[in-house]
N, C-alpha and C. Protein backbone atom coordinates (compact mmCIF):
# COMPACT_ATOMS: atom_id res chain seq x y z
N UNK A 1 30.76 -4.17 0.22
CA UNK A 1 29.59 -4.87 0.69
C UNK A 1 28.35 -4.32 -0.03
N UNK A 2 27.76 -4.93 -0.85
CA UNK A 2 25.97 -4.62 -1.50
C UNK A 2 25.30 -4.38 -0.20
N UNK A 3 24.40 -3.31 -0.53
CA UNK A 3 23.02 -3.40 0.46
C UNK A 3 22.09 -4.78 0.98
N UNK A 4 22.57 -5.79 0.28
CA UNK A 4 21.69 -6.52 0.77
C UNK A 4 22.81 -7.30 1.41
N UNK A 5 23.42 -7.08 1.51
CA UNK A 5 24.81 -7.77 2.94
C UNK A 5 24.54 -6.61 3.99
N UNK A 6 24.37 -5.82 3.74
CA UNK A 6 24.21 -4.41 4.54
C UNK A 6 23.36 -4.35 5.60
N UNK A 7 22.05 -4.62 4.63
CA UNK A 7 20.85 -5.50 5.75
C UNK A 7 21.13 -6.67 6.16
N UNK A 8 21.63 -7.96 5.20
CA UNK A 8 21.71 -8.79 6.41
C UNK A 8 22.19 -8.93 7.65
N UNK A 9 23.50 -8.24 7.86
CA UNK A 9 24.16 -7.82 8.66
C UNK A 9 23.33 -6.97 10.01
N UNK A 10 22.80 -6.16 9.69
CA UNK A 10 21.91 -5.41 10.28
C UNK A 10 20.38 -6.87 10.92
N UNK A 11 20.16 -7.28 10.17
CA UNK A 11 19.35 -8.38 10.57
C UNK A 11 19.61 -9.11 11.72
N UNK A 12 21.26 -9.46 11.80
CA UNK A 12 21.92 -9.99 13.02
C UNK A 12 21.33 -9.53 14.09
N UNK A 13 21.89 -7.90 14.44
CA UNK A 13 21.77 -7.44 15.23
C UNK A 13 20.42 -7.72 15.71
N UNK A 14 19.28 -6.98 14.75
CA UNK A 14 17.88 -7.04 15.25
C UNK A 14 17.54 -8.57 16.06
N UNK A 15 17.75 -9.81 15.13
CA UNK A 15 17.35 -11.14 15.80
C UNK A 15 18.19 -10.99 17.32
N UNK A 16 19.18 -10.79 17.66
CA UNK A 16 19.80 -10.71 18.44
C UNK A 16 18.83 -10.34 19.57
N UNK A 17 18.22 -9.07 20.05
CA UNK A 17 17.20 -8.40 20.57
C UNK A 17 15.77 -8.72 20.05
N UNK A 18 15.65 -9.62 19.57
CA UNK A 18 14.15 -9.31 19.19
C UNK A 18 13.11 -10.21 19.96
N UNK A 19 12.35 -9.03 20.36
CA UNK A 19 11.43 -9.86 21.44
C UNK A 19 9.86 -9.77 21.26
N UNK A 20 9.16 -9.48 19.75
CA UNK A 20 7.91 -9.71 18.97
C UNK A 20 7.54 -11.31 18.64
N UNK A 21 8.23 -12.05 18.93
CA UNK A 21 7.78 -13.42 18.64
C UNK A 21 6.31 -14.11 19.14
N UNK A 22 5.82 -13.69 20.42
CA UNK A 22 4.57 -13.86 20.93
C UNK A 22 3.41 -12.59 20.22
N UNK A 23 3.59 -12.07 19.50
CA UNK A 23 2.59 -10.96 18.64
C UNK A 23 1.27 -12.16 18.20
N UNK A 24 -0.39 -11.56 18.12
CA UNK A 24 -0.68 -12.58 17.87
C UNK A 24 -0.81 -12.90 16.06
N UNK A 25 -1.38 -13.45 15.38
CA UNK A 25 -1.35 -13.35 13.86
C UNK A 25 -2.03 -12.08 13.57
N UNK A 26 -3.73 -12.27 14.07
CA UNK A 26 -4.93 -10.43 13.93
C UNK A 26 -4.32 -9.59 14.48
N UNK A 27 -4.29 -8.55 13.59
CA UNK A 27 -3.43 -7.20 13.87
C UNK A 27 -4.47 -6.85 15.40
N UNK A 28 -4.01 -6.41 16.03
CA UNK A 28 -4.63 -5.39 17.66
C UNK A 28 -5.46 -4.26 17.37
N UNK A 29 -5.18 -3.85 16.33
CA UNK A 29 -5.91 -2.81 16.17
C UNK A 29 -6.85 -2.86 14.77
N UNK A 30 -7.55 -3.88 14.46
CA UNK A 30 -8.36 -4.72 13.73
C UNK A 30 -7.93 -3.71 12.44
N UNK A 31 -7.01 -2.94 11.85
CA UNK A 31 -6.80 -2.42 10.95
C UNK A 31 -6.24 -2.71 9.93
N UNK A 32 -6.55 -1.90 8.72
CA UNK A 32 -5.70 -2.49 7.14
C UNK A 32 -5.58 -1.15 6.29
N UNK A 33 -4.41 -1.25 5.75
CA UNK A 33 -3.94 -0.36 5.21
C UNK A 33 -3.63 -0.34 3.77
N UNK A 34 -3.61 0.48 2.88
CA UNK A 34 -3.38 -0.10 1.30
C UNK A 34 -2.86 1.63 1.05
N UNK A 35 -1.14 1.34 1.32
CA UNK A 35 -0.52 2.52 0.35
C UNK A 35 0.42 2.31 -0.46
N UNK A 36 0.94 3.67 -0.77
CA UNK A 36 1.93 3.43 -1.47
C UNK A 36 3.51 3.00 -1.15
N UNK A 37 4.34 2.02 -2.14
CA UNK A 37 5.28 1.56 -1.70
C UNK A 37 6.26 2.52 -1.67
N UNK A 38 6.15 4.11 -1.59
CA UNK A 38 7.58 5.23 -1.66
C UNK A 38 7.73 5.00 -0.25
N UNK A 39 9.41 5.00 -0.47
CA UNK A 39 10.30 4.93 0.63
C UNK A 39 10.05 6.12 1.63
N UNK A 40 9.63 6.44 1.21
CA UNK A 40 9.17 8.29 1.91
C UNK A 40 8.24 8.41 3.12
N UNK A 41 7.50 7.22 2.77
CA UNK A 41 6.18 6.86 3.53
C UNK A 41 6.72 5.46 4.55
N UNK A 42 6.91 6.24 6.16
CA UNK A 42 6.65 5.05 7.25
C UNK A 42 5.56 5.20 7.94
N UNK A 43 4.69 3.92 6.95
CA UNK A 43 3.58 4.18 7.37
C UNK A 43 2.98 4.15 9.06
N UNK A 44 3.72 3.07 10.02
CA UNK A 44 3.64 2.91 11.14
C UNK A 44 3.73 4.06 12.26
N UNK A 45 5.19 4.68 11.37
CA UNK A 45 5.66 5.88 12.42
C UNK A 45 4.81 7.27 12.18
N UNK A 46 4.00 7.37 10.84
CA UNK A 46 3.09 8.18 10.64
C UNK A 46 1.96 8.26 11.13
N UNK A 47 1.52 6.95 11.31
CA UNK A 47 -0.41 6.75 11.96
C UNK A 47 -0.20 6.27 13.54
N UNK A 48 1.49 6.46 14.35
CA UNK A 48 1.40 6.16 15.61
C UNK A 48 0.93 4.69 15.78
N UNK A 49 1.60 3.28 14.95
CA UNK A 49 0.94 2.47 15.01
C UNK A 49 2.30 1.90 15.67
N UNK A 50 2.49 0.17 16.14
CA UNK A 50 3.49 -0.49 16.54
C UNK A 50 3.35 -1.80 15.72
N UNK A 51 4.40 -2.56 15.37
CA UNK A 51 4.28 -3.67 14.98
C UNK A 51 3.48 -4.43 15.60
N UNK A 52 2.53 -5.12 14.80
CA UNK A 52 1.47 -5.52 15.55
C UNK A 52 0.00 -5.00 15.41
N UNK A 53 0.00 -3.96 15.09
CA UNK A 53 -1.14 -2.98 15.37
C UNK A 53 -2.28 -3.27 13.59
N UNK A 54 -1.29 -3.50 12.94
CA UNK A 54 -2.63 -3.10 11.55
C UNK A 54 -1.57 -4.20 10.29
N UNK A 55 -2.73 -4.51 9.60
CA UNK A 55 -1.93 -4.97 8.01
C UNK A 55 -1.78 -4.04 7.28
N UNK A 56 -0.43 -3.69 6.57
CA UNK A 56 -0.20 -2.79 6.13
C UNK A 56 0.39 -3.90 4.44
N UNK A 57 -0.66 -3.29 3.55
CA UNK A 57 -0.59 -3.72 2.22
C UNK A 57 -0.24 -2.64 0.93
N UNK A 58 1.42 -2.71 0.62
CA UNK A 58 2.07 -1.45 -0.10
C UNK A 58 2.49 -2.33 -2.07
N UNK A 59 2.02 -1.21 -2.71
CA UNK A 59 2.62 -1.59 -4.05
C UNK A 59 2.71 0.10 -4.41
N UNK A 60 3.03 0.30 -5.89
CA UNK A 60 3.12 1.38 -6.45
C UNK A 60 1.89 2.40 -6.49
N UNK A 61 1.99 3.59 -6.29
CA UNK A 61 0.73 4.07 -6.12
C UNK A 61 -0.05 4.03 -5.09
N UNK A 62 -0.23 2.64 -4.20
CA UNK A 62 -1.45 2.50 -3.12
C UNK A 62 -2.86 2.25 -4.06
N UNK A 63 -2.69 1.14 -5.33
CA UNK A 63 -3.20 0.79 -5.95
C UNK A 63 -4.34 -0.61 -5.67
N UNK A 64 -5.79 -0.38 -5.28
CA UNK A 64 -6.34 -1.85 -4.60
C UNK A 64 -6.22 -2.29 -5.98
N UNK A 65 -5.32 -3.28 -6.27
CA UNK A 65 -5.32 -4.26 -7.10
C UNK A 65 -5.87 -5.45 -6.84
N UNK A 66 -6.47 -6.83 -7.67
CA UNK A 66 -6.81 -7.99 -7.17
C UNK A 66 -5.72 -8.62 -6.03
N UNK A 67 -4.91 -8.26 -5.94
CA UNK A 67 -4.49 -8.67 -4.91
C UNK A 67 -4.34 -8.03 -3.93
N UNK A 68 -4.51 -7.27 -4.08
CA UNK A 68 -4.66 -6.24 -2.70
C UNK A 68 -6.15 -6.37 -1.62
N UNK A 69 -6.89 -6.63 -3.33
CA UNK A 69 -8.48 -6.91 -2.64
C UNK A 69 -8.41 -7.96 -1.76
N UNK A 70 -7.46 -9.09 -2.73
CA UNK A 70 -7.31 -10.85 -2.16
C UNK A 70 -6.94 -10.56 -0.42
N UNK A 71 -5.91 -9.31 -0.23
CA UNK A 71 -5.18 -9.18 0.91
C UNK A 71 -6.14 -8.94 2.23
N UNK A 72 -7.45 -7.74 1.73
CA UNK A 72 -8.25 -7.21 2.12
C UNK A 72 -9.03 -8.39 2.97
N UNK A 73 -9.67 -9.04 1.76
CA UNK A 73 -11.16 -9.76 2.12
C UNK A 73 -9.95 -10.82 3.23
N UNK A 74 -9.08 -11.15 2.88
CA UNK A 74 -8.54 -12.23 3.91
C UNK A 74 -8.22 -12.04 5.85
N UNK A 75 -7.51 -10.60 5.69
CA UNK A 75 -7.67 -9.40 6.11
C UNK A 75 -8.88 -9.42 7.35
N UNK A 76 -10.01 -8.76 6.59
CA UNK A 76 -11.57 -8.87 7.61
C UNK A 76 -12.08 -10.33 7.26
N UNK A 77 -11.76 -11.37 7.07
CA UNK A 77 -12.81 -12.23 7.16
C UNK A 77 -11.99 -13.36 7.92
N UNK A 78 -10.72 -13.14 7.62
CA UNK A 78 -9.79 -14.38 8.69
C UNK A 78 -9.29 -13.98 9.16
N UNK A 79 -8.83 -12.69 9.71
CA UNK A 79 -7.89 -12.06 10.46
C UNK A 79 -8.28 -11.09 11.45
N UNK A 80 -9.95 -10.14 11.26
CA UNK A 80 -11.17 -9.75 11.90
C UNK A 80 -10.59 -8.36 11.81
N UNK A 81 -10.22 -7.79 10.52
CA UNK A 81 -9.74 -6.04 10.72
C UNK A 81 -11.06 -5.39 10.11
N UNK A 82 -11.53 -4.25 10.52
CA UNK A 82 -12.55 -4.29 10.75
C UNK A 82 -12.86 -2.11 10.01
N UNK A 83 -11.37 -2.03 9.62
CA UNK A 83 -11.24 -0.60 9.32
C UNK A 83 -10.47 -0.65 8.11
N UNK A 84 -10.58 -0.22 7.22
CA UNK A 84 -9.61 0.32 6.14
C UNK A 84 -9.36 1.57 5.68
N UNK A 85 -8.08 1.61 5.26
CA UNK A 85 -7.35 3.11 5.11
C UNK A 85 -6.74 2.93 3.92
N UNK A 86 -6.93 3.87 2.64
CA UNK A 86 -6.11 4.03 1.46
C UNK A 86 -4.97 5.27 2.11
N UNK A 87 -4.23 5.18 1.63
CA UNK A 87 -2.89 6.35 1.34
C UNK A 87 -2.26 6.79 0.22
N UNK A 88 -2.28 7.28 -0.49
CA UNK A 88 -1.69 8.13 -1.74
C UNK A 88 -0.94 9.28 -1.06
N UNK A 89 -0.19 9.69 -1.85
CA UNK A 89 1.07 11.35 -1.75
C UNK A 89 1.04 11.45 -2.10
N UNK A 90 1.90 13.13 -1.91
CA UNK A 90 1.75 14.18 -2.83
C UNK A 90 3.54 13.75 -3.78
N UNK A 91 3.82 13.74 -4.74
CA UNK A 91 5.28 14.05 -5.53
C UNK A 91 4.96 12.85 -5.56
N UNK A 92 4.13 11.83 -6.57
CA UNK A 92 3.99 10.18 -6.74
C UNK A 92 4.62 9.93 -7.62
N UNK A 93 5.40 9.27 -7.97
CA UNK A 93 6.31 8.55 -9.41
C UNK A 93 5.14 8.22 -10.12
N UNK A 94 3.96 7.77 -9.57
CA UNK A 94 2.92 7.10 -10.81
C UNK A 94 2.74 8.51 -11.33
N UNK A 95 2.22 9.63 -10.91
CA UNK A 95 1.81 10.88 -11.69
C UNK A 95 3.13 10.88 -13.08
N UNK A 96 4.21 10.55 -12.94
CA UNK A 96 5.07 11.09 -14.04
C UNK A 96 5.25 10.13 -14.96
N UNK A 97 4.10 9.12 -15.80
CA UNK A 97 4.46 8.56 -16.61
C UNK A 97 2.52 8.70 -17.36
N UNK A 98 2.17 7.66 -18.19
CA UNK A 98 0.99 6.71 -18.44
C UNK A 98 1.55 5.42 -19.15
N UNK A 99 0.51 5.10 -18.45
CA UNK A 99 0.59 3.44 -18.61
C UNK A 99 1.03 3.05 -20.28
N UNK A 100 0.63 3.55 -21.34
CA UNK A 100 1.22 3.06 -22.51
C UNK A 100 2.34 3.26 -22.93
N UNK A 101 2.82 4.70 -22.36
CA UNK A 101 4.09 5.51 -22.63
C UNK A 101 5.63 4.39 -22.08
N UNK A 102 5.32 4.01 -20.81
CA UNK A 102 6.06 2.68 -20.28
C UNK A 102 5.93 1.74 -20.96
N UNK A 103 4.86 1.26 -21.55
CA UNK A 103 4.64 -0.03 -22.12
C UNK A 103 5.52 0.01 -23.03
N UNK A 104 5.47 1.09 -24.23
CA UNK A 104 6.33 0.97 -25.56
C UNK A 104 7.64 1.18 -25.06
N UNK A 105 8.29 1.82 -23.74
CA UNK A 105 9.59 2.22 -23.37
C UNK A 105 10.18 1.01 -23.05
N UNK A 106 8.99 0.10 -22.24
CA UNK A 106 9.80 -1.58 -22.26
C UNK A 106 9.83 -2.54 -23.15
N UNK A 107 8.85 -2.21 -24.48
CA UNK A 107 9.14 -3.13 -25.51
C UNK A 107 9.75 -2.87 -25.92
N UNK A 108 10.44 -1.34 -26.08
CA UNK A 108 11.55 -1.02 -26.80
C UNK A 108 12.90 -1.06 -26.26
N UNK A 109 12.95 -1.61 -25.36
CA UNK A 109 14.08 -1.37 -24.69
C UNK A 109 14.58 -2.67 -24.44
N UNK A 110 13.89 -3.93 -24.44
CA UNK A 110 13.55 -5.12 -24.42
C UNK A 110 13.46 -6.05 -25.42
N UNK A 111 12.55 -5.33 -26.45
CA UNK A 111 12.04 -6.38 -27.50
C UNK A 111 11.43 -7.61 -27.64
N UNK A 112 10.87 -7.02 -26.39
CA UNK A 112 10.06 -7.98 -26.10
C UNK A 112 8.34 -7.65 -25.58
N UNK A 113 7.19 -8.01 -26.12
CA UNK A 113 6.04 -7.64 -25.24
C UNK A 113 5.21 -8.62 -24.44
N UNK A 114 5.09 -8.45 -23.39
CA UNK A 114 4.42 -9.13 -22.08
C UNK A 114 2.53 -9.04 -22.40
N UNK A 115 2.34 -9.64 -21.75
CA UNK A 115 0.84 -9.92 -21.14
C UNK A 115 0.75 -9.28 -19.59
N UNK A 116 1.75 -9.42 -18.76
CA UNK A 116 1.58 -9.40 -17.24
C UNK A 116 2.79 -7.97 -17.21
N UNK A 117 2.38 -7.25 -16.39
CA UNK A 117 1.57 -6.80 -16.02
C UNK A 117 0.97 -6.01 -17.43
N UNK A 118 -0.85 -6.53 -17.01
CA UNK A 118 -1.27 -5.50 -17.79
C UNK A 118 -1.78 -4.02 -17.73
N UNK A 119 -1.47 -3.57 -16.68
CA UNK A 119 -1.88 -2.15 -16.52
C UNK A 119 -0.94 -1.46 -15.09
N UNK A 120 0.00 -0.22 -15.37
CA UNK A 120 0.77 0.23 -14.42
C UNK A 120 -0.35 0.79 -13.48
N UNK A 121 -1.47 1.05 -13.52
CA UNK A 121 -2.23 1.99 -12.47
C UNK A 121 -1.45 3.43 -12.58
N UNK A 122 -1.06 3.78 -13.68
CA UNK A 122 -0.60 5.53 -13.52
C UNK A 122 -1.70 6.56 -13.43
N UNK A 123 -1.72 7.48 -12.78
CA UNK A 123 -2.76 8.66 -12.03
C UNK A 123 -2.09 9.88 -12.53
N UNK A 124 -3.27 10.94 -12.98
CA UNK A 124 -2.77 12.36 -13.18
C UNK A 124 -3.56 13.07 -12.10
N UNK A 125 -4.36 12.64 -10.98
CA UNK A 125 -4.93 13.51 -9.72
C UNK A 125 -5.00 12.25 -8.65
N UNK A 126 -4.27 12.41 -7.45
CA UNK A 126 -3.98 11.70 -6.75
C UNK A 126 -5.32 11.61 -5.82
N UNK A 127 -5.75 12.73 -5.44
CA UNK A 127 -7.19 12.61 -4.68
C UNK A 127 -7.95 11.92 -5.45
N UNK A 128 -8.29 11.95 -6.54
CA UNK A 128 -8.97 11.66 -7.51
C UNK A 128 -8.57 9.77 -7.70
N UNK A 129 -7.29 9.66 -7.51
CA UNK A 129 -6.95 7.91 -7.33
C UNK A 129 -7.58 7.40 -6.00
N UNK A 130 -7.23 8.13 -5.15
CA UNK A 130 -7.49 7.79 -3.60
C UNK A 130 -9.24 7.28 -3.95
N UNK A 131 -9.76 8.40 -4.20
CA UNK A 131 -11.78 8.23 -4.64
C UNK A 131 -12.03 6.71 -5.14
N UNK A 132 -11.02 6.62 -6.37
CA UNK A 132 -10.99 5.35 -7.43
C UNK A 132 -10.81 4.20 -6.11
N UNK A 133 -9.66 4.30 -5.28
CA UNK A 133 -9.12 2.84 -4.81
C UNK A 133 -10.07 2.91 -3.72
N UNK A 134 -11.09 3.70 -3.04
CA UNK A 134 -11.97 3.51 -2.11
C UNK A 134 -13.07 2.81 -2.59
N UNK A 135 -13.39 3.32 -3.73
CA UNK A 135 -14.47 2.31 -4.56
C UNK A 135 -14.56 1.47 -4.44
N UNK A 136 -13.20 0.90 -5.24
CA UNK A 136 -12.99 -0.16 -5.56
C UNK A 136 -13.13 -1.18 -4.55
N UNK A 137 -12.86 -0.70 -2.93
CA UNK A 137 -13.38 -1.77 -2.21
C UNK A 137 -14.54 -2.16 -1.61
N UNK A 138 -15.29 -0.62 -1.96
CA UNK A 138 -16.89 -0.65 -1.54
C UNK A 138 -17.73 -1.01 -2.03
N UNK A 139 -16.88 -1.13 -3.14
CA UNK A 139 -18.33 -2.27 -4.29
C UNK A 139 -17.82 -3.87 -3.99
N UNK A 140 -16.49 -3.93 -3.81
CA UNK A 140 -16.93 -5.36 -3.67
C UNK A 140 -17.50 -6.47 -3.14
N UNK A 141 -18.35 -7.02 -3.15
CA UNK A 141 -19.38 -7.71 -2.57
C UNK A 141 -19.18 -8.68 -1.50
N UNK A 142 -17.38 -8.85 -1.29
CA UNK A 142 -16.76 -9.90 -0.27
C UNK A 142 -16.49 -8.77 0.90
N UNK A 143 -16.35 -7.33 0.67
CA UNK A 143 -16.16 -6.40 1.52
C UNK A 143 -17.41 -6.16 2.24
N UNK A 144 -17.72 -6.59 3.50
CA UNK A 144 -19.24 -5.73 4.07
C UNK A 144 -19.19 -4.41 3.98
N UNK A 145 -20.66 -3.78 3.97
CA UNK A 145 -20.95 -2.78 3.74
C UNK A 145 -20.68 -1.54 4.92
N UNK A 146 -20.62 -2.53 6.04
CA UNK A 146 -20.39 -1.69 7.19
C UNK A 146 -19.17 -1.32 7.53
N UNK A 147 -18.09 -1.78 6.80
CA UNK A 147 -16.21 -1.96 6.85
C UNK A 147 -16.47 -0.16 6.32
N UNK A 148 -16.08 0.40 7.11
CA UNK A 148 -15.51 2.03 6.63
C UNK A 148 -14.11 1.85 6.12
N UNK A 149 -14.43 2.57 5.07
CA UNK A 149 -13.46 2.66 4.09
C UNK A 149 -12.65 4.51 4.18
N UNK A 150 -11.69 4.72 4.68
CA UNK A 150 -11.52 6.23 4.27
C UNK A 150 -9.96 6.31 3.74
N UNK A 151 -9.86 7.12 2.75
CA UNK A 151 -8.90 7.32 2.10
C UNK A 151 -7.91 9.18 2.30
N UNK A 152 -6.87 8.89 2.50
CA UNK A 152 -5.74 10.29 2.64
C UNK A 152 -4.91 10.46 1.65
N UNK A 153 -4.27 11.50 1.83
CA UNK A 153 -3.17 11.91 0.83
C UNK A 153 -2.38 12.54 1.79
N UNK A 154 -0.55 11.89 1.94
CA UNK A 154 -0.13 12.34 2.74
C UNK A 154 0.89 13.20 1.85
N UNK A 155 1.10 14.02 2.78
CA UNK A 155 2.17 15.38 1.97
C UNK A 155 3.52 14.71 2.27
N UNK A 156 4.25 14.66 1.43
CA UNK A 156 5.86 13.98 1.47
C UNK A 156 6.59 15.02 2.09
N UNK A 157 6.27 16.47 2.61
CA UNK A 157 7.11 18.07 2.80
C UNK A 157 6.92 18.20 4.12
N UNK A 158 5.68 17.82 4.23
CA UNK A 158 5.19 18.05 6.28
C UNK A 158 4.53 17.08 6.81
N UNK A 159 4.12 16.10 6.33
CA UNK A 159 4.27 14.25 6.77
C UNK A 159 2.97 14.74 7.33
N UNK A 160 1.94 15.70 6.71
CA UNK A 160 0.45 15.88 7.25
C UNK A 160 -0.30 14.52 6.41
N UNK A 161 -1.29 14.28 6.92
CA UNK A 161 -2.60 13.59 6.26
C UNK A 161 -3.64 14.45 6.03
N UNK A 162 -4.12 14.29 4.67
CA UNK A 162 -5.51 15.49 4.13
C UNK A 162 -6.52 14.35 4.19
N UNK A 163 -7.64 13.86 4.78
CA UNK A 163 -8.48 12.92 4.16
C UNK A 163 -9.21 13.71 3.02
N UNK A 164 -9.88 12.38 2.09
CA UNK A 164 -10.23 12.86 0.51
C UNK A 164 -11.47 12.24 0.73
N UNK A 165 -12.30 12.86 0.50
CA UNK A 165 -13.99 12.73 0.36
C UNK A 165 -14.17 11.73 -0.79
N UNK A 166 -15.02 11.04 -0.48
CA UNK A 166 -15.45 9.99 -1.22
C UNK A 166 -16.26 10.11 -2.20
């Protein structure tokens, strides 16, 4: 059986019991989240949240990409979350590459070169990314100014949160 029979299977069960169907669409706890997609990180069971409670928006890194922003502004302006939280860790797969070093590893491996994606978002100081992806939503002009923005770095060893100064 593949993992993804593995889960479906497992899916059974859950529909079987599942009693979230009345949840409303706006998260309860007007919150939004932008981390990283490592398996390492549950983000819910970490910040004491419940399904329901916050949008939680994950790619590589915990990178605000345009779509992440897209996720954001939709987020507080149709959905009324009213807090945002970056997340970065410590032991990140983005720290162990740069972005060109991949690029030539997939044209070469491929023979082929892309347009999309054009930039991995790879980081050599993770606090230092966290700073970058807080910016990035405080300048944008669809983000109000009053939306607090704070950004962490969670330790993958003792599942602590450090917040990172802006």
């Amino acid at each position: 059986m593949t993992v993804i029979e593995e889960v479906l299977k497992s899916n059974e069960s859950y529909a079987k019991g599942f009693t979230l169907g009345d949840l409303p669409m706006p998260p309860g706890r007007k919150l939004a989240i932008v981390a990283c997609m490592d398996a390492r990180l549950t983000v819910e069971e970490m910040l004491g949240l419940k399904t329901g409670d916050a949008h939680i928006i994950r790619n590589a890194g915990g990178i605000v990409t345009a779509d992440a922003l897209r996720s954001l502004i939709i987020s507080h302006h149709l959905l009324g979350t009213q807090e945002f939280i970056i997340i970065n860790h410590t032991d990140c797969g983005m720290l162990t590459f740069k972005d060109e070093e991949l690029r030539a590893k997939l044209q070469r491996q491929t023979g082929t070169a892309t347009v999309v994606p054009s930039h991995f978002h790879a980081f050599s100081d993770v606090a230092e990314n966290v700073r970058q992806q807080m910016q990035k939503i405080k300048s944008h002009p669809w983000i109000p100014e009053h939306i607090p923005v704070r950004g962490f770095v969670y330790d993958v060893k003792t599942g602590r949160l450090t917040e990172v100064s802006a």
